[in-house]
C-alpha atoms as a PDB file:
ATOM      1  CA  UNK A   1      14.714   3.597  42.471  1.00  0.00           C
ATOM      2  CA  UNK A   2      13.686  -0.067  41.416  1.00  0.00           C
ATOM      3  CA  UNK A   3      10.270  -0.638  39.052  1.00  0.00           C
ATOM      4  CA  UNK A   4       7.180  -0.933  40.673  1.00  0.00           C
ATOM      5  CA  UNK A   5       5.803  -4.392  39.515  1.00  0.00           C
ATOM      6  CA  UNK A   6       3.110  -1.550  37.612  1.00  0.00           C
ATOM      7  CA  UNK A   7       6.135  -1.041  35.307  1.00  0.00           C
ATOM      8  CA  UNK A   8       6.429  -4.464  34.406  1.00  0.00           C
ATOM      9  CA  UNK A   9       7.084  -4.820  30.682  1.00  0.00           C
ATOM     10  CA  UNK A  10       8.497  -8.743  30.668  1.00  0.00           C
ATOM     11  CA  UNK A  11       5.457 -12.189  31.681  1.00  0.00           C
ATOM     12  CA  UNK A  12       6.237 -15.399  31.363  1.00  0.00           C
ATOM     13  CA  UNK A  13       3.992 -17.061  29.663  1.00  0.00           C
ATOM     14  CA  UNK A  14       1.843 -18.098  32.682  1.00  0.00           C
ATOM     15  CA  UNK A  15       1.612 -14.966  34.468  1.00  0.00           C
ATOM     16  CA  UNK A  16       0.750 -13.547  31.408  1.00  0.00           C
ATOM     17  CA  UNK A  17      -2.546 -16.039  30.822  1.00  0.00           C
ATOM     18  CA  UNK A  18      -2.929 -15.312  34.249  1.00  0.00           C
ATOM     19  CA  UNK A  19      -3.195 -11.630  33.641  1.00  0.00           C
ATOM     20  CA  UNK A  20      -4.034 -11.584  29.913  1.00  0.00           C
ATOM     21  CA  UNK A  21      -6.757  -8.355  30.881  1.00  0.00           C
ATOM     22  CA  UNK A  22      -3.834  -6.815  32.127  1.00  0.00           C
ATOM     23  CA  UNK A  23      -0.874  -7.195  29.658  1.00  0.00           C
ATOM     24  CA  UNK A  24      -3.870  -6.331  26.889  1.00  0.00           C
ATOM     25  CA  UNK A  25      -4.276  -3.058  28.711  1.00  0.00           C
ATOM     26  CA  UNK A  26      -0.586  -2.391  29.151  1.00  0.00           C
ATOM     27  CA  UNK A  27      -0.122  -3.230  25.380  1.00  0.00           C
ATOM     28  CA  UNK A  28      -2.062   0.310  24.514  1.00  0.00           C
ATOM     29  CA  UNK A  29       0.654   2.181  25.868  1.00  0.00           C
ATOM     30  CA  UNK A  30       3.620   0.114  25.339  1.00  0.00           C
ATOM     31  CA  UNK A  31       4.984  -3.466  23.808  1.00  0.00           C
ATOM     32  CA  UNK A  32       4.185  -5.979  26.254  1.00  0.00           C
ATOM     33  CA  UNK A  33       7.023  -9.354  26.372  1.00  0.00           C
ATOM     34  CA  UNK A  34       5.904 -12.935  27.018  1.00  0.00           C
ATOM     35  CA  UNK A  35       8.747 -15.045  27.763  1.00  0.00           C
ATOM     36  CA  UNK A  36       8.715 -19.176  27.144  1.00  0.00           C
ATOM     37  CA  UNK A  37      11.449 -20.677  29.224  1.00  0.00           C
ATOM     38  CA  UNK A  38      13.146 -17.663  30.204  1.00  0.00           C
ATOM     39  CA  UNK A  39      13.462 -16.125  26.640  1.00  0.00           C
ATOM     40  CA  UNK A  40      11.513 -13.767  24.836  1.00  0.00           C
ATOM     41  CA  UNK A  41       9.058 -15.642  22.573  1.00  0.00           C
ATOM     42  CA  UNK A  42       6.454 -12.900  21.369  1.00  0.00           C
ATOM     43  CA  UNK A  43       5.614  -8.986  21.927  1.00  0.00           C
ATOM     44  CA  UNK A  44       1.951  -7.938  22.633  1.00  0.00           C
ATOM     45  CA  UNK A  45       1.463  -4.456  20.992  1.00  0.00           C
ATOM     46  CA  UNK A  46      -1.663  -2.143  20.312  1.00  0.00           C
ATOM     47  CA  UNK A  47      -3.819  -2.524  16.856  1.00  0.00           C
ATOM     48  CA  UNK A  48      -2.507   1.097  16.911  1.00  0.00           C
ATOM     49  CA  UNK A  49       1.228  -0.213  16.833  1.00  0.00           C
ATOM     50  CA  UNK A  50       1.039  -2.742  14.688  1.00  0.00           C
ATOM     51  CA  UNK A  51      -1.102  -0.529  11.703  1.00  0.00           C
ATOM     52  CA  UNK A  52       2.205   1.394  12.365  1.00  0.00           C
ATOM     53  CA  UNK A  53       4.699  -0.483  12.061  1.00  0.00           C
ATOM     54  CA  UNK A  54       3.371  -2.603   9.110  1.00  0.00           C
ATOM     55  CA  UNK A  55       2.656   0.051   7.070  1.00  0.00           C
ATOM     56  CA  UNK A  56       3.415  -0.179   3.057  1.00  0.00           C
ATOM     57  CA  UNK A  57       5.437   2.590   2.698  1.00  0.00           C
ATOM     58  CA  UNK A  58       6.049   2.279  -1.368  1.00  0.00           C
ATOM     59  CA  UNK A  59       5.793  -0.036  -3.743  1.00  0.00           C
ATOM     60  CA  UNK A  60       8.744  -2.893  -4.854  1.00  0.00           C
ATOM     61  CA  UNK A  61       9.754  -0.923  -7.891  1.00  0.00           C
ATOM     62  CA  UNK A  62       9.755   2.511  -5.700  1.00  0.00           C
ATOM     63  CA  UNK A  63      12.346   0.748  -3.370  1.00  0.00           C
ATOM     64  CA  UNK A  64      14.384  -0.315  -6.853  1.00  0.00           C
ATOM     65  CA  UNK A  65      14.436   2.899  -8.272  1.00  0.00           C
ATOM     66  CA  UNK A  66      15.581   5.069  -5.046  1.00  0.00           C
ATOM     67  CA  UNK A  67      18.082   2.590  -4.485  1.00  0.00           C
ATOM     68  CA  UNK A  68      21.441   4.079  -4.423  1.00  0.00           C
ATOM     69  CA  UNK A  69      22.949   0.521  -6.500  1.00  0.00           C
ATOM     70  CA  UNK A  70      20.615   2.116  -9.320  1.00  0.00           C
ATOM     71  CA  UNK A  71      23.525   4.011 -11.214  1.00  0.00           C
ATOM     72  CA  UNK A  72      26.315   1.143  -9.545  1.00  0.00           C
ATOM     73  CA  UNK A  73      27.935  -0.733 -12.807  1.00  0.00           C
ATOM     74  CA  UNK A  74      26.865  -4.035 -11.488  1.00  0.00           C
ATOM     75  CA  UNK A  75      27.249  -6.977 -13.793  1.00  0.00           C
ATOM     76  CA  UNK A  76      23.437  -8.817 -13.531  1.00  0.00           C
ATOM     77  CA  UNK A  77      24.350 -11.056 -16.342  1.00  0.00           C
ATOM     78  CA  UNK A  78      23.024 -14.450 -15.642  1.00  0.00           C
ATOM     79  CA  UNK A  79      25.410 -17.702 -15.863  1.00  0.00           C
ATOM     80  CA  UNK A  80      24.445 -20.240 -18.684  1.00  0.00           C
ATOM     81  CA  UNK A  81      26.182 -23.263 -16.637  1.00  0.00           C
ATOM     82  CA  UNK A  82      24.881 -26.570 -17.278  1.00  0.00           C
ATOM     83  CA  UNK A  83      22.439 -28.079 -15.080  1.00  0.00           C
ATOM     84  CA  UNK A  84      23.898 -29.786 -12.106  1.00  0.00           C
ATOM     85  CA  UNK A  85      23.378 -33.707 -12.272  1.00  0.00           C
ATOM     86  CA  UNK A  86      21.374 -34.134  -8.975  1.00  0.00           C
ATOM     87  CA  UNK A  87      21.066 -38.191  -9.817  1.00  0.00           C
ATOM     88  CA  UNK A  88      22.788 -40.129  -6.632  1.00  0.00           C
END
């Protein structure tokens, strides 16, 4: 069974300012692609979607300190080479 054109997921970029009611009302229930010379150039997705997806889950030192390198005997120690001469 082939998608109904209802199914369509993929607009070029005209078709989709053609139809930009449409692929806004298709974004609620699911990403919406506009193509730009036949490859994907941006996703339209709900408010809903994107709170999702872009949530902070954590803070920076959180990630650090669940981090499985934690306990690894790394060696951070920073190199004391002199400066590069950049002069041409």
């Amino acid at each position: 069974m082939q998608p109904s054109p209802h199914d369509e997921k993929i607009w070029t970029v005209a078709n989709a300012k053609a139809k930009l009611s449409e692929v806004i009302d298709r974004a609620q229930s699911a990403p919406q692609t506009i193509t730009r010379n036949g490859k994907p150039s941006v996703v339209v997705v709900s408010v809903e979607e994107w709170q999702r997806k872009t949530v902070r889950r954590g803070t920076l030192v959180e990630f650090l300190m669940d981090s499985p390198l934690r306990s690894a005997d790394l060696d951070l120690e920073r190199q004391r080479d002199e400066p590069r001469d950049l002069s041409l």
